[in-house]
PDB file of N, CA and C in Angstrom:
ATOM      1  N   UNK A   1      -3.160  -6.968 -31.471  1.00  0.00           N
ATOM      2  CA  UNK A   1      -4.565  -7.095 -31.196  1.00  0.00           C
ATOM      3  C   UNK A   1      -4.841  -8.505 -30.691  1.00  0.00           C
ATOM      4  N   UNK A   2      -6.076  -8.627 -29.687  1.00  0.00           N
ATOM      5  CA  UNK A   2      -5.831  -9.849 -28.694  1.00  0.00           C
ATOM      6  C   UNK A   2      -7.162 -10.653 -29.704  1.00  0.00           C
ATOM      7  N   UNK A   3      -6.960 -12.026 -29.796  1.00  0.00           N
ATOM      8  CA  UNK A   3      -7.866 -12.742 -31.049  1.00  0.00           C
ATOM      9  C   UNK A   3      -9.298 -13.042 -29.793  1.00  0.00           C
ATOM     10  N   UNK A   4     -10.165 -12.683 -30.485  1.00  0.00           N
ATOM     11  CA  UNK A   4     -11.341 -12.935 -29.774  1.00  0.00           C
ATOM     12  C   UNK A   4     -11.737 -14.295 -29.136  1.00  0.00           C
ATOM     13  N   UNK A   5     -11.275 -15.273 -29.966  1.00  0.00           N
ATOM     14  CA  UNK A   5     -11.766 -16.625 -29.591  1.00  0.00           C
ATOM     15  C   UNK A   5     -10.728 -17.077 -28.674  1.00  0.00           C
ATOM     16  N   UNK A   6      -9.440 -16.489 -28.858  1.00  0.00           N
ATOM     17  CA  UNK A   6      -8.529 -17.082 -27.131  1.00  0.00           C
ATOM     18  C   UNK A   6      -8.592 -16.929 -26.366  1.00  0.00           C
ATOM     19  N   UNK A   7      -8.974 -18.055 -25.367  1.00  0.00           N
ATOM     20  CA  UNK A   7      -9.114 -17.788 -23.834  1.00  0.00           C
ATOM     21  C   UNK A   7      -8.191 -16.822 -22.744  1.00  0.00           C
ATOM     22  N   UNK A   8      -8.970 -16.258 -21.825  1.00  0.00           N
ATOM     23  CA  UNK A   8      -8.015 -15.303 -21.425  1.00  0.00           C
ATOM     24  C   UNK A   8      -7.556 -16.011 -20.518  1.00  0.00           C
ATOM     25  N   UNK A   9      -6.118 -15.471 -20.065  1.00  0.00           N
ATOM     26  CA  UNK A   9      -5.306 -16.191 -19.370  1.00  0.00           C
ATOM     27  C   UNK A   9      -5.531 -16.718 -17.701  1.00  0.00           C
ATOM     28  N   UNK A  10      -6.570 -15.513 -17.402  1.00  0.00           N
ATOM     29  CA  UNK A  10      -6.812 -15.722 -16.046  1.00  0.00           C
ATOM     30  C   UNK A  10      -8.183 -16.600 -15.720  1.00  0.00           C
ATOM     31  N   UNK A  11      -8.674 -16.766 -17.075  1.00  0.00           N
ATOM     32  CA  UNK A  11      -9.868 -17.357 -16.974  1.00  0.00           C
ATOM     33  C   UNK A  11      -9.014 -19.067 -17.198  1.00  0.00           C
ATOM     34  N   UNK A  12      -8.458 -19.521 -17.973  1.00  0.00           N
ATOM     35  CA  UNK A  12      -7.746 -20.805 -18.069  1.00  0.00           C
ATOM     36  C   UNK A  12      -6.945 -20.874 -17.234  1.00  0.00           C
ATOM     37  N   UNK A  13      -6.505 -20.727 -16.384  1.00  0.00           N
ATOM     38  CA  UNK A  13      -5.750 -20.783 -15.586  1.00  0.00           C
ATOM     39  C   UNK A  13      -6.476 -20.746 -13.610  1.00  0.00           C
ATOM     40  N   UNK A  14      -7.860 -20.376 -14.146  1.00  0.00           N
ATOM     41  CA  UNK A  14      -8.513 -20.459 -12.873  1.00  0.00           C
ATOM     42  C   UNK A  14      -8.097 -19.274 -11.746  1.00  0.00           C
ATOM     43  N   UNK A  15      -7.578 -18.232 -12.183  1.00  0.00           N
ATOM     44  CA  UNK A  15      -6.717 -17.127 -11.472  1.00  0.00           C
ATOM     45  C   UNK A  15      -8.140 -15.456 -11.480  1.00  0.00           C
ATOM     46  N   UNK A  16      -7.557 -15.281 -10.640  1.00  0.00           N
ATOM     47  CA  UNK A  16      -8.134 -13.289 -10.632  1.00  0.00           C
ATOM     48  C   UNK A  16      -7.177 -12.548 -10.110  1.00  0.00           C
ATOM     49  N   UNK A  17      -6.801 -11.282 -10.373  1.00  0.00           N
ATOM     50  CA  UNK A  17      -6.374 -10.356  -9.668  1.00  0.00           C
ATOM     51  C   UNK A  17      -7.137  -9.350  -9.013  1.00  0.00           C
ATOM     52  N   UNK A  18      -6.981  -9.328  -7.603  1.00  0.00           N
ATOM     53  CA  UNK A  18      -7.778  -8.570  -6.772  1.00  0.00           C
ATOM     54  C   UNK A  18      -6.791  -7.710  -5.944  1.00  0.00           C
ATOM     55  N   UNK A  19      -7.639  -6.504  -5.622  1.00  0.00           N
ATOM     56  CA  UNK A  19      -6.577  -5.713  -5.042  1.00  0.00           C
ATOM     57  C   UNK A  19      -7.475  -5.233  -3.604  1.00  0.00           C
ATOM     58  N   UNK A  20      -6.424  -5.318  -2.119  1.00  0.00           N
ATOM     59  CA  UNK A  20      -6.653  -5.276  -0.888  1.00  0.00           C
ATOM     60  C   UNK A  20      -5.208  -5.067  -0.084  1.00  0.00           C
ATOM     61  N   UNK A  21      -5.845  -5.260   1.028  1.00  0.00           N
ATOM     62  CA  UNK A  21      -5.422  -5.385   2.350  1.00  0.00           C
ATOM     63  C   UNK A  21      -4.653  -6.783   2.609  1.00  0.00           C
ATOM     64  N   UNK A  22      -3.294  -6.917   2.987  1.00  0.00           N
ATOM     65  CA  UNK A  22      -3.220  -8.415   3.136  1.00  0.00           C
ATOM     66  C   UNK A  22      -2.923  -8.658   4.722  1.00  0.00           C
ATOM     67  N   UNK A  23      -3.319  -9.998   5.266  1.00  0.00           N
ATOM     68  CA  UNK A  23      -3.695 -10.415   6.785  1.00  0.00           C
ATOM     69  C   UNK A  23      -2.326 -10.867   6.839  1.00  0.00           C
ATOM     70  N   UNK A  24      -2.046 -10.135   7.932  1.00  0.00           N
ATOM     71  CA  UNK A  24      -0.850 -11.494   8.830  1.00  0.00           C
ATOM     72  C   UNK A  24      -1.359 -12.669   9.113  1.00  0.00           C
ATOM     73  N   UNK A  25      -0.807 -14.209   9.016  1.00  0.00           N
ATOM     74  CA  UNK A  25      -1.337 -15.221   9.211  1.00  0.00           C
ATOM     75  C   UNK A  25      -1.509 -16.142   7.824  1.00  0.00           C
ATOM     76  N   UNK A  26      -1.777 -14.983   6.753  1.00  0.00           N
ATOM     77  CA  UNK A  26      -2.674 -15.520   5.589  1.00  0.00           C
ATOM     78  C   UNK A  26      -1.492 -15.884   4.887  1.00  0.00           C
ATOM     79  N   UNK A  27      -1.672 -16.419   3.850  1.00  0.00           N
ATOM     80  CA  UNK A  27      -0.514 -17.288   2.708  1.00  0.00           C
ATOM     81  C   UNK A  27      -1.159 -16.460   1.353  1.00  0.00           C
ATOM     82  N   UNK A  28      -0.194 -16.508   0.466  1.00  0.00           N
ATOM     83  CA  UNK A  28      -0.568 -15.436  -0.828  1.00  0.00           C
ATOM     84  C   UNK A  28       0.737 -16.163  -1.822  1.00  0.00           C
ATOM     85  N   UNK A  29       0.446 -15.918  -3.055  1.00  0.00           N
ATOM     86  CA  UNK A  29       1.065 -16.215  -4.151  1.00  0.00           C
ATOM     87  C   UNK A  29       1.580 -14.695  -4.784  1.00  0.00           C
ATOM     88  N   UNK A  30       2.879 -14.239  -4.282  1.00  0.00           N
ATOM     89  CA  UNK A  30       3.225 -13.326  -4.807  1.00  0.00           C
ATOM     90  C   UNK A  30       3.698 -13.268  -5.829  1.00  0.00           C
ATOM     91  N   UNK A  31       3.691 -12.365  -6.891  1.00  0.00           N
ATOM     92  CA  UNK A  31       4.401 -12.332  -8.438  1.00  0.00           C
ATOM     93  C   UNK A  31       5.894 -10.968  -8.036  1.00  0.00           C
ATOM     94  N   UNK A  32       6.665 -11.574  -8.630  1.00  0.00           N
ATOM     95  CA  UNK A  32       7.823 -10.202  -8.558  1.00  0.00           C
ATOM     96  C   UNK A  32       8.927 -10.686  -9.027  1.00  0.00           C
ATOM     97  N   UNK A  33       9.830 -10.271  -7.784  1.00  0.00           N
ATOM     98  CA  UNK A  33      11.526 -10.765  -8.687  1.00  0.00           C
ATOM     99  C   UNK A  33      12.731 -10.680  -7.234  1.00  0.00           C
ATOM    100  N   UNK A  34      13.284 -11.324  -7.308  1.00  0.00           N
ATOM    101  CA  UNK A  34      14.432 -11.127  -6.002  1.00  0.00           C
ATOM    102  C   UNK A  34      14.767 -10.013  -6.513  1.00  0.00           C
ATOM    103  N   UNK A  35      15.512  -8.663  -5.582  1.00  0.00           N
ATOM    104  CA  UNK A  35      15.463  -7.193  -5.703  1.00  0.00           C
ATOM    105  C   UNK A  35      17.074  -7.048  -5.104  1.00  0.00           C
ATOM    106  N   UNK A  36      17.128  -8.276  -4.163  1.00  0.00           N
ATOM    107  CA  UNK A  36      18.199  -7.601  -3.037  1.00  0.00           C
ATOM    108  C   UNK A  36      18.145  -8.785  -2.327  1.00  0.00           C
ATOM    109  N   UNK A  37      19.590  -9.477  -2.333  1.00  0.00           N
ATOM    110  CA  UNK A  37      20.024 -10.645  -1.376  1.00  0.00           C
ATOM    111  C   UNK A  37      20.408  -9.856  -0.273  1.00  0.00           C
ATOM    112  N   UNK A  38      19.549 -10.549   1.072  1.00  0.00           N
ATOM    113  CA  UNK A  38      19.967  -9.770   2.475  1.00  0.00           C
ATOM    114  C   UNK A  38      20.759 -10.656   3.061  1.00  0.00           C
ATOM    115  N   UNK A  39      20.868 -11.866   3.502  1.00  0.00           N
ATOM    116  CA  UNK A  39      21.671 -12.804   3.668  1.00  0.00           C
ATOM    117  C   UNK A  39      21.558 -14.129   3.129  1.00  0.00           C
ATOM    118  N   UNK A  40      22.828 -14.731   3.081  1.00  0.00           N
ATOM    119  CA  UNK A  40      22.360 -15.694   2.381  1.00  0.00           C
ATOM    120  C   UNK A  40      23.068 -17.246   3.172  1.00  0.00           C
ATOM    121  N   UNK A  41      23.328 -17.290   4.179  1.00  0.00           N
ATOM    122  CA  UNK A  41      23.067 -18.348   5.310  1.00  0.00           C
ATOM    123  C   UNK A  41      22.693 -19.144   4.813  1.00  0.00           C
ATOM    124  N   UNK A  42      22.920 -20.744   4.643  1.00  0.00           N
ATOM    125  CA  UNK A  42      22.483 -21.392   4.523  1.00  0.00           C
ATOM    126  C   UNK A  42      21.889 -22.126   5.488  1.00  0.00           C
ATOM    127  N   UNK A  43      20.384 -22.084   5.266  1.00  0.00           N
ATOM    128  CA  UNK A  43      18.922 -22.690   6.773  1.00  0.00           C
ATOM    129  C   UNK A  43      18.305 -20.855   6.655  1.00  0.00           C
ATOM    130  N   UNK A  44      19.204 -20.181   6.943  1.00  0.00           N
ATOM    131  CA  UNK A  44      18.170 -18.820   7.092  1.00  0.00           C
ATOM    132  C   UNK A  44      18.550 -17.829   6.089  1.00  0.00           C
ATOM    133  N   UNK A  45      17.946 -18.020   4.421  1.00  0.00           N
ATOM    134  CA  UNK A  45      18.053 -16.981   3.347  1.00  0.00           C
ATOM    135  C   UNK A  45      16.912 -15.814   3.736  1.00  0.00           C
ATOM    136  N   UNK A  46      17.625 -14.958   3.725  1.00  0.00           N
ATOM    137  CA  UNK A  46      16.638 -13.311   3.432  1.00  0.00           C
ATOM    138  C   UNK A  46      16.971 -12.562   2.239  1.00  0.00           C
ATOM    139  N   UNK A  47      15.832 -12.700   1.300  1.00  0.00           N
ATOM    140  CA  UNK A  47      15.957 -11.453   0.605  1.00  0.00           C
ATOM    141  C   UNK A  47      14.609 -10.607   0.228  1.00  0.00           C
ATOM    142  N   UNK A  48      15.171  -9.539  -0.510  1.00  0.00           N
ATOM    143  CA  UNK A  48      13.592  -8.577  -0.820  1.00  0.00           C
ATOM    144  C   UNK A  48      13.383  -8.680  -2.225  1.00  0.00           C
ATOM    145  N   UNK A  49      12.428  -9.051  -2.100  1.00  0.00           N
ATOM    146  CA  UNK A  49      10.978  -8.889  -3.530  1.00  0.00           C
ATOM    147  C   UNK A  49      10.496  -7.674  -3.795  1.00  0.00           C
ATOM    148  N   UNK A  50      10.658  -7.131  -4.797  1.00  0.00           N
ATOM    149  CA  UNK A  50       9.876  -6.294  -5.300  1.00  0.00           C
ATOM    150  C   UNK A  50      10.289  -4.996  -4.871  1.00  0.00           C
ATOM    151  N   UNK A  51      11.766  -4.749  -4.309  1.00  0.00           N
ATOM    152  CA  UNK A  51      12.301  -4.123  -3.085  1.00  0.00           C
ATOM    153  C   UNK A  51      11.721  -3.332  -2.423  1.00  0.00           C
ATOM    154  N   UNK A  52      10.757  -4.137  -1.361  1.00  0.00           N
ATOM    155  CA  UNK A  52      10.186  -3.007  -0.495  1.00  0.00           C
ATOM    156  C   UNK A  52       9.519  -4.469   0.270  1.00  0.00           C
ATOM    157  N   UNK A  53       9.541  -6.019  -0.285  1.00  0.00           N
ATOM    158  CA  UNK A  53       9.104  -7.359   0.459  1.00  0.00           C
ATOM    159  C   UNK A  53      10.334  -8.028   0.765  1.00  0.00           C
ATOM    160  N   UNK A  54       9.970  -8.007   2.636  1.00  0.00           N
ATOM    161  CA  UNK A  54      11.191  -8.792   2.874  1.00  0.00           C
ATOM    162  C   UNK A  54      11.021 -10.428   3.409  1.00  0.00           C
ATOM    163  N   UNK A  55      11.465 -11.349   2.589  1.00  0.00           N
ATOM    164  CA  UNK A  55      11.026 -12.662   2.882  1.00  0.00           C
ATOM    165  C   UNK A  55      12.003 -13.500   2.966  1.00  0.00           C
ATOM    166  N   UNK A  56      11.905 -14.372   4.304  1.00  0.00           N
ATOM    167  CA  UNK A  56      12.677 -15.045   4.841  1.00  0.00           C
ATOM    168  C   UNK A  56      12.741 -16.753   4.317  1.00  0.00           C
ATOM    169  N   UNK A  57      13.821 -17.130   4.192  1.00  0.00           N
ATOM    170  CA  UNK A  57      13.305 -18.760   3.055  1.00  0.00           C
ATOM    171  C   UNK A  57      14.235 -20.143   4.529  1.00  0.00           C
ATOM    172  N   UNK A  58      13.404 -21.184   4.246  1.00  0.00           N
ATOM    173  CA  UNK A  58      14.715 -22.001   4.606  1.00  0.00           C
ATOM    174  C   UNK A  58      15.123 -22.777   3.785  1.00  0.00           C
ATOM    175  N   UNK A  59      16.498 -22.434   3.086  1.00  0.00           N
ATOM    176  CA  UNK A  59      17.315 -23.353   2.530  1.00  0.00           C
ATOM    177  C   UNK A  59      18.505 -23.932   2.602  1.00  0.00           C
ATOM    178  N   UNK A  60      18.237 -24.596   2.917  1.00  0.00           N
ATOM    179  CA  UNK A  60      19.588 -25.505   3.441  1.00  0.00           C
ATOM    180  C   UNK A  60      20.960 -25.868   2.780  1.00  0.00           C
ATOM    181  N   UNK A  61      20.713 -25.795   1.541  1.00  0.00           N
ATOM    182  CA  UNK A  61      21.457 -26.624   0.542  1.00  0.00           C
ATOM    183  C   UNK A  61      22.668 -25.148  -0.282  1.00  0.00           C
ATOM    184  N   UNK A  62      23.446 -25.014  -0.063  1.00  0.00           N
ATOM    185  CA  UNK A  62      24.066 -24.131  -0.522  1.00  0.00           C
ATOM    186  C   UNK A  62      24.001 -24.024  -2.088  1.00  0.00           C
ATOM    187  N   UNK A  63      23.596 -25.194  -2.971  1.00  0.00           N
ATOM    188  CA  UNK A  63      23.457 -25.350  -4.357  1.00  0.00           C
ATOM    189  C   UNK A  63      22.261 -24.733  -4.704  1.00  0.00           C
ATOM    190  N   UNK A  64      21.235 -25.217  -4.050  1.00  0.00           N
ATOM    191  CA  UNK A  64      19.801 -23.831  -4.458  1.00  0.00           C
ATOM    192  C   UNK A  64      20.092 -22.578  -3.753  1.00  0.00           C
ATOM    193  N   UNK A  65      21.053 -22.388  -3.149  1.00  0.00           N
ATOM    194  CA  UNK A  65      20.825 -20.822  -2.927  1.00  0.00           C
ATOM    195  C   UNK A  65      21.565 -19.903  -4.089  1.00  0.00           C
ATOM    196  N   UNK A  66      23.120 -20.396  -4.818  1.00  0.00           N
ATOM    197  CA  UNK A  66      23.439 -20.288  -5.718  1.00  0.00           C
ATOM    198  C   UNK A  66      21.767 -20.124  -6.866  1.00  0.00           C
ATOM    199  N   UNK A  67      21.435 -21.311  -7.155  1.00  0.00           N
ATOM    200  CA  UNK A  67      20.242 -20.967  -7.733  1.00  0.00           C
ATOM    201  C   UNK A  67      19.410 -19.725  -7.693  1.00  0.00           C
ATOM    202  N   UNK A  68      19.337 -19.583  -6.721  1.00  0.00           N
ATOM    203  CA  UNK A  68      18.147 -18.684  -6.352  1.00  0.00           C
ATOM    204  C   UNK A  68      19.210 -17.058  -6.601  1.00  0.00           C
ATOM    205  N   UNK A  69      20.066 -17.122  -6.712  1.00  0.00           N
ATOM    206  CA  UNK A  69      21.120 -15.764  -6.641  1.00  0.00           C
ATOM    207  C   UNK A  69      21.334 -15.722  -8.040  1.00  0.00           C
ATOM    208  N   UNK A  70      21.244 -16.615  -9.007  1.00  0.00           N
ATOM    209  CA  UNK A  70      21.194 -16.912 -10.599  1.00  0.00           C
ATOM    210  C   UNK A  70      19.902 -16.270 -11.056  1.00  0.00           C
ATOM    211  N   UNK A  71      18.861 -16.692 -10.118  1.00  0.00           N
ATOM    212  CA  UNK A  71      17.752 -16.311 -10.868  1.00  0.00           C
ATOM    213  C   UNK A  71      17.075 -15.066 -10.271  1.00  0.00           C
ATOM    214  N   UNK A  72      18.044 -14.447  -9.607  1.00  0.00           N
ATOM    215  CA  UNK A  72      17.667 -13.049  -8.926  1.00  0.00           C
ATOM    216  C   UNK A  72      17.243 -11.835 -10.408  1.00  0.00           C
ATOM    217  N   UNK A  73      16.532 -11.317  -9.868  1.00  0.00           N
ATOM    218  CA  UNK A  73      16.064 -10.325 -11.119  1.00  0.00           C
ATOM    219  C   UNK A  73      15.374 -11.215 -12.548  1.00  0.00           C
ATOM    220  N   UNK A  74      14.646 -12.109 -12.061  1.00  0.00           N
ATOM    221  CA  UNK A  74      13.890 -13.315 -12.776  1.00  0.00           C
ATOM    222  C   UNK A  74      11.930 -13.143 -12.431  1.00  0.00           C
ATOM    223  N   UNK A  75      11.461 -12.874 -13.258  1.00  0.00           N
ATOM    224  CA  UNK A  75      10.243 -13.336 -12.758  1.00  0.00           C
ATOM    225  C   UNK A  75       9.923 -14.402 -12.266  1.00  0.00           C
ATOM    226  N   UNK A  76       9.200 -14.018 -10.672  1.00  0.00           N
ATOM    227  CA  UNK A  76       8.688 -15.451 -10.052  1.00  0.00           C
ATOM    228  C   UNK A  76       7.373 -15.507  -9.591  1.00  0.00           C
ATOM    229  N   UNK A  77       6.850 -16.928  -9.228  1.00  0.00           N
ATOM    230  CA  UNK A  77       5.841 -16.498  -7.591  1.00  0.00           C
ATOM    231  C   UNK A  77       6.506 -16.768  -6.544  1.00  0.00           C
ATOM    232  N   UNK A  78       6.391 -16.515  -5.273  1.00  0.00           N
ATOM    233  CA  UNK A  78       6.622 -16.738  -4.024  1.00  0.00           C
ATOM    234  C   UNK A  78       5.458 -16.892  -3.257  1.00  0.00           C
ATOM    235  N   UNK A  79       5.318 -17.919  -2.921  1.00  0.00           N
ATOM    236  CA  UNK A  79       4.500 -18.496  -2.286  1.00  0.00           C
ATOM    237  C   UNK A  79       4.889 -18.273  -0.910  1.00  0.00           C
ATOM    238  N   UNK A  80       3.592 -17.398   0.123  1.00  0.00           N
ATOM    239  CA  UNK A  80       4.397 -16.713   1.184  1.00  0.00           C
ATOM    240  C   UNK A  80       3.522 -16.720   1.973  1.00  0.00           C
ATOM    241  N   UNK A  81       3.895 -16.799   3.228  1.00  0.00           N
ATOM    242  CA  UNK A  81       2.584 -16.413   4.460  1.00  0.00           C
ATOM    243  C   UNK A  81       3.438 -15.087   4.974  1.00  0.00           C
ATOM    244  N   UNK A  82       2.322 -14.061   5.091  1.00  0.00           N
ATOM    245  CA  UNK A  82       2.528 -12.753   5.948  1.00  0.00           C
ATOM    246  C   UNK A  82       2.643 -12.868   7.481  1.00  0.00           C
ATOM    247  N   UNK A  83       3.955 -12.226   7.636  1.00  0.00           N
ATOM    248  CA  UNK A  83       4.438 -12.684   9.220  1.00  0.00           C
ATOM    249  C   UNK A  83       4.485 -11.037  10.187  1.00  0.00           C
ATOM    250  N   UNK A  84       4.227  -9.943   9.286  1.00  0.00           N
ATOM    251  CA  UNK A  84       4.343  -8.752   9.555  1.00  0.00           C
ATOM    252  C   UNK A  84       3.895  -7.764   8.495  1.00  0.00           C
ATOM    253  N   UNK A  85       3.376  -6.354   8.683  1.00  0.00           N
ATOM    254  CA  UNK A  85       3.112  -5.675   7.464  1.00  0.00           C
ATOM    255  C   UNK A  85       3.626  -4.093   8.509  1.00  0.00           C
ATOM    256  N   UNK A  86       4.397  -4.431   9.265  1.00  0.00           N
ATOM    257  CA  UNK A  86       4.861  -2.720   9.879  1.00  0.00           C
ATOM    258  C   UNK A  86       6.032  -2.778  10.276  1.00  0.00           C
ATOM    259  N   UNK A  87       6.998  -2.102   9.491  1.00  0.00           N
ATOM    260  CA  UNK A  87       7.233  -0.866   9.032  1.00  0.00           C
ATOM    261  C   UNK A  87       6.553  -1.241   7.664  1.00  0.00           C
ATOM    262  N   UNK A  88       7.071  -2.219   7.217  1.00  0.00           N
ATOM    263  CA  UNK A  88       7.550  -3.037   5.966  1.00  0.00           C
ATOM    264  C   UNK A  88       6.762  -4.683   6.150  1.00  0.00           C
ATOM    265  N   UNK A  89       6.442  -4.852   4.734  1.00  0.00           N
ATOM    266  CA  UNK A  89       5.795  -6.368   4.541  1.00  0.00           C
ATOM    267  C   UNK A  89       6.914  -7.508   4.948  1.00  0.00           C
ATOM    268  N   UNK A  90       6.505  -8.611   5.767  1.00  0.00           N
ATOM    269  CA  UNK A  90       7.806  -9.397   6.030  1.00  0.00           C
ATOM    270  C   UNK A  90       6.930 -10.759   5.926  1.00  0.00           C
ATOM    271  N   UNK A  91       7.749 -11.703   4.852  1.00  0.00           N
ATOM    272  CA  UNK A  91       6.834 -12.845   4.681  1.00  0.00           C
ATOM    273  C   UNK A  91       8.041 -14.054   5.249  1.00  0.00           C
ATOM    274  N   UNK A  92       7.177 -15.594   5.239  1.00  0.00           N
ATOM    275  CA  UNK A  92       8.384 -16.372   5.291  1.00  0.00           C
ATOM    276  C   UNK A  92       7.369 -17.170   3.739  1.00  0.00           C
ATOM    277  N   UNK A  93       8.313 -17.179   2.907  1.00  0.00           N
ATOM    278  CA  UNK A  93       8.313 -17.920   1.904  1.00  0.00           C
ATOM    279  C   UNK A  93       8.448 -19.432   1.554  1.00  0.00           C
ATOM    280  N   UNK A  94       7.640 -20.531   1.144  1.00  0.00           N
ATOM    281  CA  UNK A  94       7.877 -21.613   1.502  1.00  0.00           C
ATOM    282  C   UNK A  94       8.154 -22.004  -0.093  1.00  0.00           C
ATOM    283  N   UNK A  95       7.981 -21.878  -1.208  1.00  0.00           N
ATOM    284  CA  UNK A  95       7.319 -21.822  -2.347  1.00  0.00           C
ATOM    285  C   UNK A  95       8.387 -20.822  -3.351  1.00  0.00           C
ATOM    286  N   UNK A  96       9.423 -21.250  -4.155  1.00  0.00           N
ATOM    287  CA  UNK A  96       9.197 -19.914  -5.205  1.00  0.00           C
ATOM    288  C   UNK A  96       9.400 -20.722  -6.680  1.00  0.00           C
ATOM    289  N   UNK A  97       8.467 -20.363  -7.529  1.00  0.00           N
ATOM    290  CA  UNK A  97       8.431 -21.160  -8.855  1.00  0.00           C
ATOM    291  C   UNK A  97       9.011 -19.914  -9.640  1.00  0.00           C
ATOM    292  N   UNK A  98      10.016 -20.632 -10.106  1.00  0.00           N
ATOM    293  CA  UNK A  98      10.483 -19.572 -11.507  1.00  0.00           C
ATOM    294  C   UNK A  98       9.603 -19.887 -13.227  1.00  0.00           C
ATOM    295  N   UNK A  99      10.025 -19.417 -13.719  1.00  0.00           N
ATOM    296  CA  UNK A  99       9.320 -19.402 -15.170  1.00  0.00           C
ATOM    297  C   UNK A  99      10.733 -20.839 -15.846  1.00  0.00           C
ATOM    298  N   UNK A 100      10.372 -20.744 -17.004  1.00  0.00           N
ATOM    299  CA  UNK A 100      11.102 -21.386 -18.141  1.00  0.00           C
ATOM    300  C   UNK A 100      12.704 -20.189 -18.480  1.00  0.00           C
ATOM    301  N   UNK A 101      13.271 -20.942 -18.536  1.00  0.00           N
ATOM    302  CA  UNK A 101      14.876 -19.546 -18.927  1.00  0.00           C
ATOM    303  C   UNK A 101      14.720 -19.686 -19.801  1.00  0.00           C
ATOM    304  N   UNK A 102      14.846 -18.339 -20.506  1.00  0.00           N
ATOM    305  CA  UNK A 102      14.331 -17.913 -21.987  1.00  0.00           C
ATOM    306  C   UNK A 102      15.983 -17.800 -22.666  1.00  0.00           C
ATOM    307  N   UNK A 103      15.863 -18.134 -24.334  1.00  0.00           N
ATOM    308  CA  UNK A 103      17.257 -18.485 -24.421  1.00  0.00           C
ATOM    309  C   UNK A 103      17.206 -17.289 -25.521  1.00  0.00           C
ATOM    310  N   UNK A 104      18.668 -16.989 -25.242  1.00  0.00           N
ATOM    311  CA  UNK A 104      19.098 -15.714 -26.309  1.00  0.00           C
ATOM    312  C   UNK A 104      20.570 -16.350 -26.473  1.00  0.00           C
ATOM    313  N   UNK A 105      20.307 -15.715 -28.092  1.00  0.00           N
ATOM    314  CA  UNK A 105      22.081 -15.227 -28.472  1.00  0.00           C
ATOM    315  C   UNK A 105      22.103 -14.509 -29.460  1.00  0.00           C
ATOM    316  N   UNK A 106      23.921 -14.099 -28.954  1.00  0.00           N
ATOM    317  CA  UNK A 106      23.950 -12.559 -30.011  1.00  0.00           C
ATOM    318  C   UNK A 106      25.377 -12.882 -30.909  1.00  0.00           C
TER     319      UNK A 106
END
């Protein structure tokens, strides 16, 4: 049960979720998860979000792309401008913040 007097998350955080249409051109803060490494080139990474978002990154550094292949199937945002929405959504991603790695042992 959610305590009455705690602020809700989207209200502290200055956030809404709205649901639409998204513009080619426009930039968006996507929530999801790497789904599917399409290539992984270093300067031109492709992979899909959410598998059905295909977003293009530039990273140069072969050590964050390792990264980014670690934290595949990780909740993220991707911070993305829409570069296409036909067949398929195609973003170029400038932006991806991961969460905190949550620690387990067994």
């Amino acid at each position: 049960m959610e305590d009455a007097k705690a602020p809700n998350f989207f209200d502290k955080v200055n956030c809404e979720v709205k649901f639409g249409d998204v513009e080619v051109g426009s930039t968006y803060p996507l929530y999801g998860m790497i789904t599917k490494i399409v290539d992984d080139t270093p300067g031109n990474v492709v992979v899909e979000i959410n598998f059905s978002i295909r977003a293009n990154m530039t990273i140069p550094d072969r050590e964050k792309i390792e990264l980014l292949k670690e934290r595949a199937f990780e909740p993220g945002i991707f911070v993305s401008k829409v570069t296409s929405k036909d067949p398929k959504v195609e973003v170029d991603c400038s932006t991806v913040v991961f969460g905190k790695r949550q620690g387990f042992s067994a």
